[in-house]
Protein backbone atom coordinates (compact mmCIF):
# COMPACT_ATOMS: atom_id res chain seq x y z
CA UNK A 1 -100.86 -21.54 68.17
CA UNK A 2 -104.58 -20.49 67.62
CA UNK A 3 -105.45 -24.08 66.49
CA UNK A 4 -104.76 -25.14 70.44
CA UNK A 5 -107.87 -25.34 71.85
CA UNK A 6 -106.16 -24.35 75.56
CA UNK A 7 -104.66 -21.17 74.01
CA UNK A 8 -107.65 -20.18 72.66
CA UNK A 9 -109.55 -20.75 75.58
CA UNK A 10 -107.23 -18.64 77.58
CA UNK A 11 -107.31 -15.76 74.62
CA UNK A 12 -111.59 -16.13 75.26
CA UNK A 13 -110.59 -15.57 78.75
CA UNK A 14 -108.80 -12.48 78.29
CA UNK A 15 -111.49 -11.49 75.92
CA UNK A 16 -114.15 -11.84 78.66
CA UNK A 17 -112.38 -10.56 81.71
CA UNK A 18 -109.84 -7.42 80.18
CA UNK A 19 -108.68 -6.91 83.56
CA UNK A 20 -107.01 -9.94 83.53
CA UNK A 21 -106.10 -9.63 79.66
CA UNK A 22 -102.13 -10.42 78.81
CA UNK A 23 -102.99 -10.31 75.15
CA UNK A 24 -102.74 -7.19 74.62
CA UNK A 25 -101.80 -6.89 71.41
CA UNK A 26 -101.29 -9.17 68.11
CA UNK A 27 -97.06 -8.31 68.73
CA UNK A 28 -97.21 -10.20 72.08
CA UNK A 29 -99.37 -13.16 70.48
CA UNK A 30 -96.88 -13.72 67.87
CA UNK A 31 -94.31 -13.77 70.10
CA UNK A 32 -96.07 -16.42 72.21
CA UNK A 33 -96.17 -18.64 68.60
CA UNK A 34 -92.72 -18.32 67.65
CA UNK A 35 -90.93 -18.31 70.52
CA UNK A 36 -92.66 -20.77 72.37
CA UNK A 37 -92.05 -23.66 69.13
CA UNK A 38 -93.43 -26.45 71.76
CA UNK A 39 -97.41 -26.56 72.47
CA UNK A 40 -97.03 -27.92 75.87
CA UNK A 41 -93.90 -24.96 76.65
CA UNK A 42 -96.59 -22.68 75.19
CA UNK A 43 -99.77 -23.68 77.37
CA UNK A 44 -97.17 -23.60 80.37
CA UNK A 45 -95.83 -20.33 79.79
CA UNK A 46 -98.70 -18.94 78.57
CA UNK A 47 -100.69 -20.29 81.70
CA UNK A 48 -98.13 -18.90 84.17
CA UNK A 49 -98.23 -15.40 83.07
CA UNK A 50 -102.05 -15.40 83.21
CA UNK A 51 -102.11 -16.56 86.71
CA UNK A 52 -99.55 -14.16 87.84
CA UNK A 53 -102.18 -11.54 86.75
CA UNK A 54 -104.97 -12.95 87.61
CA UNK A 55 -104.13 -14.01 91.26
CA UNK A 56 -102.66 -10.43 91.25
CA UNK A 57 -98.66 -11.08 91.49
CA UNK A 58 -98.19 -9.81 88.08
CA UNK A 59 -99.82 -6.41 86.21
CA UNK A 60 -101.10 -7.45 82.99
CA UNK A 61 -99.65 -4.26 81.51
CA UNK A 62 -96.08 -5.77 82.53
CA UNK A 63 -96.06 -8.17 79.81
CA UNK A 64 -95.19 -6.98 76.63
CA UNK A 65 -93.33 -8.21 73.19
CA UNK A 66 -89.96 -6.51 75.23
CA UNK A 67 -90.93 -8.50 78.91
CA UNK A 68 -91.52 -11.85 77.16
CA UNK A 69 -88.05 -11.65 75.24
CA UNK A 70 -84.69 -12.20 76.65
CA UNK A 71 -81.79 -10.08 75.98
CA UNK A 72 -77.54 -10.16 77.02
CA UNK A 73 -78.89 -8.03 79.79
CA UNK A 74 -82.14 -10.03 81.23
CA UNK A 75 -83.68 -13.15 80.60
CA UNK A 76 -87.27 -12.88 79.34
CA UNK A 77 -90.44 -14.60 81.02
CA UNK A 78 -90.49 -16.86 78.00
CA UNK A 79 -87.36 -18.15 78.82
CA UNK A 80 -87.79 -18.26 82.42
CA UNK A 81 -91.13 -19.91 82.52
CA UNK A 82 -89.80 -22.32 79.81
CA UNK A 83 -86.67 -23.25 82.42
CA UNK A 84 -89.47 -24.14 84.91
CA UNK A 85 -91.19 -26.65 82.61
CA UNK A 86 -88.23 -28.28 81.93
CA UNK A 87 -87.93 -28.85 85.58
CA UNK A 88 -90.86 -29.56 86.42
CA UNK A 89 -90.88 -32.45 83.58
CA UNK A 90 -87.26 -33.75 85.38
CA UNK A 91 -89.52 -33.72 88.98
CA UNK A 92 -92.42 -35.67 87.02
CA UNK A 93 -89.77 -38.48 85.44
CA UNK A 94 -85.83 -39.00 86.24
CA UNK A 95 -85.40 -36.88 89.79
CA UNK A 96 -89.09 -38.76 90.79
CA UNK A 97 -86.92 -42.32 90.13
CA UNK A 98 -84.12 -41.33 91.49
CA UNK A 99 -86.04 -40.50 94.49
CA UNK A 100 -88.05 -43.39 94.29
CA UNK A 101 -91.15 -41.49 93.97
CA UNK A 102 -94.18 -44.48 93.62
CA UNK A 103 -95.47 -44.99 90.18
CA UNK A 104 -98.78 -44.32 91.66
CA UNK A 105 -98.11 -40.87 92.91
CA UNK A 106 -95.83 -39.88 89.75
CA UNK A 107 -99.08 -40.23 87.61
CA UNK A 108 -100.98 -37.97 90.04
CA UNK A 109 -98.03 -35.43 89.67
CA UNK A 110 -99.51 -35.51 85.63
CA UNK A 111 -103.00 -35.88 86.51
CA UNK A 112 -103.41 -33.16 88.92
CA UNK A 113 -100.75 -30.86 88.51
CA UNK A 114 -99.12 -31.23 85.49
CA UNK A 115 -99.80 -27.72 84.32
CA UNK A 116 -101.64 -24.26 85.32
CA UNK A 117 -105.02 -25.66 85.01
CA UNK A 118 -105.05 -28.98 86.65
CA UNK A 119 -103.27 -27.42 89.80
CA UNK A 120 -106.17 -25.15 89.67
CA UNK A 121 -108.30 -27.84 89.13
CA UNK A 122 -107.43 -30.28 91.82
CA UNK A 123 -104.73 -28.31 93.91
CA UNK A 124 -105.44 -25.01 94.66
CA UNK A 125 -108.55 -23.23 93.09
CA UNK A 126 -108.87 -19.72 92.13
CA UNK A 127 -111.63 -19.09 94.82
CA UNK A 128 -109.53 -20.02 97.48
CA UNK A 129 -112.03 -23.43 98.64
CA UNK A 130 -110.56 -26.03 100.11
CA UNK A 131 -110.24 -28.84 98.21
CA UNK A 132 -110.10 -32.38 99.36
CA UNK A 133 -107.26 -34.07 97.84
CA UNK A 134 -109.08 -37.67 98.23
CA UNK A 135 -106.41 -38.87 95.72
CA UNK A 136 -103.18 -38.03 97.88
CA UNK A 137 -105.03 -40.39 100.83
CA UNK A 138 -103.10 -42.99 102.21
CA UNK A 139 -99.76 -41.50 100.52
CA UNK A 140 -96.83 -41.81 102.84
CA UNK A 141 -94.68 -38.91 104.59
CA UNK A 142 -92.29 -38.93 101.79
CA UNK A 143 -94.62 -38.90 98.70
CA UNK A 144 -95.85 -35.76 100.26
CA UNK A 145 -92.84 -34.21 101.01
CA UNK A 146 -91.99 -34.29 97.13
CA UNK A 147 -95.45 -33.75 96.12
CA UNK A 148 -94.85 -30.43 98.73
CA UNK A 149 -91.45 -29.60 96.86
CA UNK A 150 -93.11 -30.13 93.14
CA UNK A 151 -95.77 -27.21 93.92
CA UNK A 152 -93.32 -25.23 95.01
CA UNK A 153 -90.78 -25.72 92.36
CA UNK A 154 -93.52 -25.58 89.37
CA UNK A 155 -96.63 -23.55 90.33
CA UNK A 156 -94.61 -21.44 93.64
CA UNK A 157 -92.11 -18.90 93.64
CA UNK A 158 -90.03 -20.55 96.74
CA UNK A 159 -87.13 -21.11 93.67
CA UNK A 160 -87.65 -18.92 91.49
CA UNK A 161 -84.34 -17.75 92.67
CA UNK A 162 -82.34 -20.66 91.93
CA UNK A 163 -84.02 -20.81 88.08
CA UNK A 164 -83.09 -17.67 87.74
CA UNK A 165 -79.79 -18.02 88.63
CA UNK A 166 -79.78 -21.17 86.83
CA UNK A 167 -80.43 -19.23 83.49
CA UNK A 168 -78.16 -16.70 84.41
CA UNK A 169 -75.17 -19.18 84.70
CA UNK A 170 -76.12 -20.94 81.48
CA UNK A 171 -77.10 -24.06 83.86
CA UNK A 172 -79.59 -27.09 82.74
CA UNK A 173 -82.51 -27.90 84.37
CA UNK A 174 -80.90 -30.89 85.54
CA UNK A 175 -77.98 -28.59 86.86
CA UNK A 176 -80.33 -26.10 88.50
CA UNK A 177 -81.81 -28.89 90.54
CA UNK A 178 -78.33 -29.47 91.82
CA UNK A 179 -78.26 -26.27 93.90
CA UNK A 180 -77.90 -26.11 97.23
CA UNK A 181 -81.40 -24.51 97.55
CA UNK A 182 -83.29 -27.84 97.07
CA UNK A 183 -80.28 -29.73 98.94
CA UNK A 184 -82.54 -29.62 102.26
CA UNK A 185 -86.08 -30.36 100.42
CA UNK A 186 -84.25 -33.85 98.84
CA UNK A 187 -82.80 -34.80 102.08
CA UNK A 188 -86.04 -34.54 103.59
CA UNK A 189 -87.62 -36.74 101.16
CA UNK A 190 -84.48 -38.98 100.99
CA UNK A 191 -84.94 -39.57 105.44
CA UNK A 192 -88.27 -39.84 105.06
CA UNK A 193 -88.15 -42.39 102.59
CA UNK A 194 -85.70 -43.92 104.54
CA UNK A 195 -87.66 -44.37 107.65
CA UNK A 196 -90.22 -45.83 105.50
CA UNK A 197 -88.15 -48.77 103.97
CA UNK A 198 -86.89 -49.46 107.36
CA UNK A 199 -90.24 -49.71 108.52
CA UNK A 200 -90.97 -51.95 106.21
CA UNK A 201 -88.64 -54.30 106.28
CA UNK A 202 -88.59 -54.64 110.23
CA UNK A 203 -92.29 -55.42 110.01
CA UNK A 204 -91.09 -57.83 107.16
CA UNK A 205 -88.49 -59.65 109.05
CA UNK A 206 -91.16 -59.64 112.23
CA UNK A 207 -93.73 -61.62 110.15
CA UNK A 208 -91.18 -64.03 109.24
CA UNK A 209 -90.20 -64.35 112.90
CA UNK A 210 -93.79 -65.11 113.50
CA UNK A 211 -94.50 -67.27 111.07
CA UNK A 212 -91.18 -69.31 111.26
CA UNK A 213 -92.39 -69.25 115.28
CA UNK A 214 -96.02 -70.63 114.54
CA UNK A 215 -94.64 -73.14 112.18
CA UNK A 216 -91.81 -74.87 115.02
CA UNK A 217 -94.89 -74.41 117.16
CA UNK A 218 -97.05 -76.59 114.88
CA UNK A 219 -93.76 -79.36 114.72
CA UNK A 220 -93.51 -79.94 118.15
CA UNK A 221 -96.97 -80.63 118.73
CA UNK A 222 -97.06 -83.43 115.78
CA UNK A 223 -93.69 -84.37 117.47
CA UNK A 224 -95.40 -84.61 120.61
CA UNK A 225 -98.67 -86.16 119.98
CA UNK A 226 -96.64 -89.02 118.50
């Protein structure tokens, strides 16, 4: 764990700003490194907790060896956090073909929000500017409505209710995502998508129209000069 360079980035953090510090002591570090086995599990759950506290939805003193852990009675942040990478890596891959999601725009999902620092980065900084999301221009209505859904899945607490109960059933990711709570959000991006398709191919079958038009046009003049 202390040989990733983003961990130990977000320990110097700590060290620099104690208000914000989750480390707070070596117990709660080693339970960071061997219950979090995965580096990229570790960076996300370790990244979430920090900007709970930091953006001040979380008090630092809250997480502990006993808050990280899960138990028959609770489920520990580890756990939880860990539930929400695993959906958020279903979003980024099979749900985003499923849904048709653009190859284009399922690389930005990676690039610019594909964990707690690159949303910060390019989504939604800590200082509360306004960023321009140049890269999202030209995206259609329903690349945005899943882009919309992502955030709020991954870096949100919209479902944090249905990952919850998710864990509490003993559901999968892919399970969770079945809930009725995102029901709505995937029909929205399912019309949307829709609409766009149908756009598409009535624009399609109106250049064809034209074009078959223009070209019995051309015909009966050659006809005609002759």
């Amino acid at each position: 764990m202390l040989q990733d360079q983003v961990i130990l980035e977000y320990l110097q953090y700590g060290e620099e700003h104690l208000a914000h510090n989750i480390f707070s002591s070596v117990a709660v570090i080693h339970s960071f490194a061997t219950k979090c086995k995965n580096r990229e599990v570790r960076r996300f759950v370790v990244g979430a907790l920090l900007d709970a506290v930091r953006t001040g939805n979380l008090e630092k003193h809250v997480v502990s060896t006993r808050s990280l852990a899960s138990t028959d009675q609770k489920h520990g942040f580890i756990e939880f956090y860990e539930m929400k990478y695993k959906v958020m890596n279903l979003l980024q891959n099979d749900v985003a073909d499923q849904m048709g999601v653009p190859n284009e725009v399922k690389r930005e999902l990676v690039d610019k929000a594909g964990s707690w620092r690159l949303f910060r980065e390019h989504v939604e900084p800590y200082d509360g500017s306004v960023v321009a999301l140049q890269w999202k221009r030209g995206w259609a209505k329903s690349p945005e409505l899943y882009f919309m859904l992502y955030l709020q899945v991954c870096f949100k607490k919209d479902y944090d209710g249905a990952v919850k109960q998710g864990l509490k059933n003993r559901k999968s990711a892919a399970e969770i995502l079945q809930y009725g709570h995102f029901k709505e959000a995937f029909e929205d991006v399912e019309k949307a998508s829709k609409e766009e398709r149908d756009k598409f191919d009535q624009q399609k079958e109106k250049a064809k129209k034209e074009a078959e038009a223009e070209l019995d046009g051309g015909r009966a003049k050659v006809t005609g000069s002759q």
